[in-house]
Protein backbone atom coordinates (compact mmCIF):
# COMPACT_ATOMS: atom_id res chain seq x y z
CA UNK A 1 -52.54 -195.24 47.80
CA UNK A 2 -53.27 -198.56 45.32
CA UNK A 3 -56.89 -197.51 44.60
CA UNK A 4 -59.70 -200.07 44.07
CA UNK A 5 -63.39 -198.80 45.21
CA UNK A 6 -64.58 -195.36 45.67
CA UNK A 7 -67.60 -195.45 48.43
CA UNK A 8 -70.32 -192.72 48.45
CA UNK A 9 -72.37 -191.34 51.40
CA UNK A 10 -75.80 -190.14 49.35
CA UNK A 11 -77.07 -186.98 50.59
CA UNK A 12 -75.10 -183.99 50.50
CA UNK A 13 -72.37 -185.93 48.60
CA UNK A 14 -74.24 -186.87 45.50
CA UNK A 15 -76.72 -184.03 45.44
CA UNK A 16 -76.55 -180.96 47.79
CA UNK A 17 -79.78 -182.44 49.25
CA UNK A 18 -79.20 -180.47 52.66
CA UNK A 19 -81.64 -177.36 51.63
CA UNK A 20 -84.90 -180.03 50.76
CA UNK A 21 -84.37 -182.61 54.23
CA UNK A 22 -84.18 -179.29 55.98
CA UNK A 23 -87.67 -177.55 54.33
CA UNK A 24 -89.37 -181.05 55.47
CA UNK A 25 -88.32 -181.63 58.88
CA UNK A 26 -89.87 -178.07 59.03
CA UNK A 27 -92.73 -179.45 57.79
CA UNK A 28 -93.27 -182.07 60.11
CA UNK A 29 -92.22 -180.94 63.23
CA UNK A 30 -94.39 -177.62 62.85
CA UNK A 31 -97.01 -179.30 64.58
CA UNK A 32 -94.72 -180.25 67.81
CA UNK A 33 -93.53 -176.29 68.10
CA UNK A 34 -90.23 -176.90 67.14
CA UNK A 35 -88.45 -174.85 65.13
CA UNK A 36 -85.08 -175.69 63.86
CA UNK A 37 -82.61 -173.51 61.67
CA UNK A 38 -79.81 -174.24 59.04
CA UNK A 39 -77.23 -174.21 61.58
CA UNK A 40 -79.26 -176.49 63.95
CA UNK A 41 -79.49 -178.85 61.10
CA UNK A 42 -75.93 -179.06 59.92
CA UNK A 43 -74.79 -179.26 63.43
CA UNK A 44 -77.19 -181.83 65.26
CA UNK A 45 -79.17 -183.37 62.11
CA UNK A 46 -76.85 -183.74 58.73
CA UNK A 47 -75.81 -187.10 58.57
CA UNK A 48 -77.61 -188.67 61.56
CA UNK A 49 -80.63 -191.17 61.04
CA UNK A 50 -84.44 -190.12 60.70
CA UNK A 51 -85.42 -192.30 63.66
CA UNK A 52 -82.77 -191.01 65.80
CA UNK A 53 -83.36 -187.41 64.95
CA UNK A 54 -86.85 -187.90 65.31
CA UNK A 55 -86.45 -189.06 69.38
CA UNK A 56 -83.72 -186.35 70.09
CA UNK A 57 -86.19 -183.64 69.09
CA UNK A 58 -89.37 -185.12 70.50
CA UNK A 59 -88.10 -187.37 73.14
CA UNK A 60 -91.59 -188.00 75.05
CA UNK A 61 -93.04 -189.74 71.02
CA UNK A 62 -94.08 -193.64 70.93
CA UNK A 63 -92.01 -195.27 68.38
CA UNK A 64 -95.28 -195.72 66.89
CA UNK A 65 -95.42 -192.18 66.07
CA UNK A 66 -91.57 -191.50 65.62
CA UNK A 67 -92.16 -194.61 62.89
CA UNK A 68 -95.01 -192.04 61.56
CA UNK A 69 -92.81 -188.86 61.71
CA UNK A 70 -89.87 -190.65 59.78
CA UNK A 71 -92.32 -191.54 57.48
CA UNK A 72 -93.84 -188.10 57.00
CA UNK A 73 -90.88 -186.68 56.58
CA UNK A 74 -89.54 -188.92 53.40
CA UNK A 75 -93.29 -187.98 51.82
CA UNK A 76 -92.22 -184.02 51.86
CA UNK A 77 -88.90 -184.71 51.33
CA UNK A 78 -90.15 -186.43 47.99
CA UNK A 79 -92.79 -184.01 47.12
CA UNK A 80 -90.05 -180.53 47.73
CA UNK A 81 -87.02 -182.66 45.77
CA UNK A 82 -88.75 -182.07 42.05
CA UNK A 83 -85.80 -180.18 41.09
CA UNK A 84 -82.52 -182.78 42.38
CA UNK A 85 -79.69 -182.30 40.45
CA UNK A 86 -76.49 -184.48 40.91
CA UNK A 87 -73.31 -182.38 42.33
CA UNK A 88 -71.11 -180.75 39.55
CA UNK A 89 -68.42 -183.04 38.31
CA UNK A 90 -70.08 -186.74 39.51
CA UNK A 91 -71.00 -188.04 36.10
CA UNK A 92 -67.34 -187.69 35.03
CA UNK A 93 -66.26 -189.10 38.37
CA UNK A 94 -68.55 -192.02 37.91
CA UNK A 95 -67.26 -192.33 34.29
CA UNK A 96 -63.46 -192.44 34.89
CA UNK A 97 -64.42 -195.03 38.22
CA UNK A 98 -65.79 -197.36 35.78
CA UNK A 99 -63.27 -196.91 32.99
CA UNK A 100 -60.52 -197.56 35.81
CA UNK A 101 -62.62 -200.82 36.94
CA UNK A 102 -63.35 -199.59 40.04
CA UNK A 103 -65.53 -200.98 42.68
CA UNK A 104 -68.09 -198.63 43.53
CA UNK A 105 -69.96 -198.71 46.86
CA UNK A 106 -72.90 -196.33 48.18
CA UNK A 107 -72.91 -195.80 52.51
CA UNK A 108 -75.69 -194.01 53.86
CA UNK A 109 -77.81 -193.70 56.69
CA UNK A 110 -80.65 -193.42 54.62
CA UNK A 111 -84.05 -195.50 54.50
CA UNK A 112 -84.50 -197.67 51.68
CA UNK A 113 -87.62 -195.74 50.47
CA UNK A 114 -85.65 -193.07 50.87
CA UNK A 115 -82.23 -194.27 48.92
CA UNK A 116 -84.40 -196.01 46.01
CA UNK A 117 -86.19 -192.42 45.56
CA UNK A 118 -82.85 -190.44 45.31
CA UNK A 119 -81.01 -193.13 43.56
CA UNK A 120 -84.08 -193.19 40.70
CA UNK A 121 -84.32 -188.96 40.75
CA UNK A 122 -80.17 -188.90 39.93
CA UNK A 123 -80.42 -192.06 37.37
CA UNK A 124 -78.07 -194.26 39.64
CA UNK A 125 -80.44 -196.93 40.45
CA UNK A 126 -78.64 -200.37 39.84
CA UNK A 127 -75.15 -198.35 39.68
CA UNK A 128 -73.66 -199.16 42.69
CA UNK A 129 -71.97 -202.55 43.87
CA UNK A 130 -73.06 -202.65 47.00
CA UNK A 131 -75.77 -200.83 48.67
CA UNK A 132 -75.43 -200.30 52.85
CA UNK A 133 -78.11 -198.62 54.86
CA UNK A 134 -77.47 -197.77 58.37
CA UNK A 135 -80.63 -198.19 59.25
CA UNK A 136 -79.96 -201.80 57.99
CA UNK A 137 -76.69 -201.98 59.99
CA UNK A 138 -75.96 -203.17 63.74
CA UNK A 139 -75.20 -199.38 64.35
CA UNK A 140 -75.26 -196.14 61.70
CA UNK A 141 -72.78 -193.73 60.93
CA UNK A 142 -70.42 -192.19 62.97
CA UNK A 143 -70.13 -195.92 63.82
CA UNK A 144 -67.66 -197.82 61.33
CA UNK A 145 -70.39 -200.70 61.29
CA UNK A 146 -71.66 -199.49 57.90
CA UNK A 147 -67.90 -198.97 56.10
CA UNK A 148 -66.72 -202.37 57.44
CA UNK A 149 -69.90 -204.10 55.86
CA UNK A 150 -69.27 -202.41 52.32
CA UNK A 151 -65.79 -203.18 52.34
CA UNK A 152 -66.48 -206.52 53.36
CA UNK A 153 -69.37 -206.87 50.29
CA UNK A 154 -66.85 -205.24 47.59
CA UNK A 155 -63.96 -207.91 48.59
CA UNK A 156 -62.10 -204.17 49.62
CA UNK A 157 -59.49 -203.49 52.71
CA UNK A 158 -59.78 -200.42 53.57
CA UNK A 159 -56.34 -198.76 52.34
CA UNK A 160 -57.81 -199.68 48.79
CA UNK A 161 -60.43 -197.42 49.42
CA UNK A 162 -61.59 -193.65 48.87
CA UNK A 163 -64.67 -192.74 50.79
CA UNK A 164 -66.74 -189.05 49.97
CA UNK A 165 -68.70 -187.40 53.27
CA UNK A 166 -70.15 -184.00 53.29
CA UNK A 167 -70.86 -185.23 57.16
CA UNK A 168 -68.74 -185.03 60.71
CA UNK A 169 -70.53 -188.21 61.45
CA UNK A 170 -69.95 -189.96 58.09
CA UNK A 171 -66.33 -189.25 57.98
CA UNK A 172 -66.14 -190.07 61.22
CA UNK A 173 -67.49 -193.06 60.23
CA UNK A 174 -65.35 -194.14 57.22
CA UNK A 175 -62.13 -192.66 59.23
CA UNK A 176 -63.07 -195.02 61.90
CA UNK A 177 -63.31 -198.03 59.45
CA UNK A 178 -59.33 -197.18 58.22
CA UNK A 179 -60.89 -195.56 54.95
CA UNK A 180 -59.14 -192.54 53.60
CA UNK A 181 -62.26 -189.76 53.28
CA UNK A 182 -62.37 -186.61 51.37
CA UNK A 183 -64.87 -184.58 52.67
CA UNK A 184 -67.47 -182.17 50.20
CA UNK A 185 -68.25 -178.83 51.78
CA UNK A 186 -72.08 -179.26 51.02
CA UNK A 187 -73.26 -179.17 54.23
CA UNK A 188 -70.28 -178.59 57.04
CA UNK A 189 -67.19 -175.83 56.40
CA UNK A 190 -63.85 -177.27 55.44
CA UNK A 191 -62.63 -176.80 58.97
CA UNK A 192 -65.33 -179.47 60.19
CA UNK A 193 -64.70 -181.85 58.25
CA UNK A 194 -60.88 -181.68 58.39
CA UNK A 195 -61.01 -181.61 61.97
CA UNK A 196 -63.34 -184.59 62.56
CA UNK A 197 -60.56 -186.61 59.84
CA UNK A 198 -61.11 -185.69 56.29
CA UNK A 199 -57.90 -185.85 54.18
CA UNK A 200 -59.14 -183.36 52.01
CA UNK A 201 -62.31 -181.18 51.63
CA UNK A 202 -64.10 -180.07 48.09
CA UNK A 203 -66.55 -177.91 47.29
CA UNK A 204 -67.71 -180.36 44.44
CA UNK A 205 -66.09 -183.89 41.79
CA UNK A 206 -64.19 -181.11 39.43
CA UNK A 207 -61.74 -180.21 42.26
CA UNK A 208 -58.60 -181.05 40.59
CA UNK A 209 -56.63 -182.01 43.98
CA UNK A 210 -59.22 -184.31 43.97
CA UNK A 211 -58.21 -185.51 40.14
CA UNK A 212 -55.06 -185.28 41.67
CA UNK A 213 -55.50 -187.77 44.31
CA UNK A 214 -57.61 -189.87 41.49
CA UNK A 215 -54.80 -190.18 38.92
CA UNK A 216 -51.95 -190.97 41.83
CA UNK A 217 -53.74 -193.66 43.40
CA UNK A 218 -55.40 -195.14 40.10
CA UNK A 219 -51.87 -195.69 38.45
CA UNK A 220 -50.29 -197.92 41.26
């Protein structure tokens, strides 16, 4: 693998974020009498839009007051995310992208409010390449729609690529687009993620197949 761009899904690959979305859907569907779980959430909410989530759970809403949910939920997702760390080993993974020259993209099915505020808290604002939303996108992850477009902004095909996922639906998504995915074990198991395409799974950046992979691919 000739390795030009890495490509980054945000949360639960940059952050372990997974704990803090899960405390404020809590939060705001309290009020509907639904009660969700950790498992519910890795299984039928990691990874998936806000919107979408939002009409799966309370099917019978307006999407004048799914628009209101989605919004509710970023505001206690901001106010329960004071202590956001980045995952162990990015900064040096960031470093050694930039020192190679790599191209560095950022896919997520994030809002923008929502991207902007995580990208700020983890002092990455302006870092990436390209920025692609799926909410932005003719379809979000586990549609390819969202890889395609950042390989398509960074000037990338796909076998030049490395995506990260802690996901089923994002790796299904950069599989999909021909990108070879390693998958972080933030918020599925390692048998998830391999099964749904991941080449390789890591608990965190300082995995040293992962360097492994890095240093092969970076010196072709």
């Amino acid at each position: 693998m000739t390795l030009r761009a890495l490509l980054f899904d945000l949360d639960g690959t940059l952050a372990d974020t997974d704990p803090v979305h899960l405390r404020a859907w809590l939060e705001c569907l309290r009020p509907y009498g639904v009660k969700i779980d950790r498992e519910y959430y890795r299984s039928r909410i990691s990874g998936r839009l806000s919107s979408v989530v939002a009409r799966d759970l309370l099917p019978g809403l307006s999407d004048e007051d799914v628009d209101e949910i989605v919004k509710l939920k970023q505001s206690r997702f901001c106010e329960f995310a004071a202590n956001l760390t980045k995952l162990k080993g990015l900064d040096k993974l960031l470093s050694w992208s930039k020192q190679k020259g790599l191209r560095l993209g950022l896919v997520t099915n994030a809002t923008r409010p929502h991207a902007h505020f995580m990208l700020r808290k983890l002092g990455l604002e302006g870092f990436f390449d390209a920025e692609v939303l799926g909410e932005e996108t003719p379809a979000g992850k586990p549609d390819p729609a969202p890889y395609l477009i950042a390989l398509r902004h960074l000037k990338i095909a796909a076998p030049l690529a490395l995506a990260f996922e802690d996901s089923s639906s994002g790796v299904r998504s950069a599989v999909a687009a021909g990108v070879k995915t390693v998958g972080i074990a933030s918020s599925q198991s390692r048998d998830r993620l391999l099964g749904v395409g991941a080449s390789l799974v890591i608990e965190d950046f300082r995995d040293s197949q992962l360097w492994e992979l890095l240093e092969s691919g970076a010196q072709k």
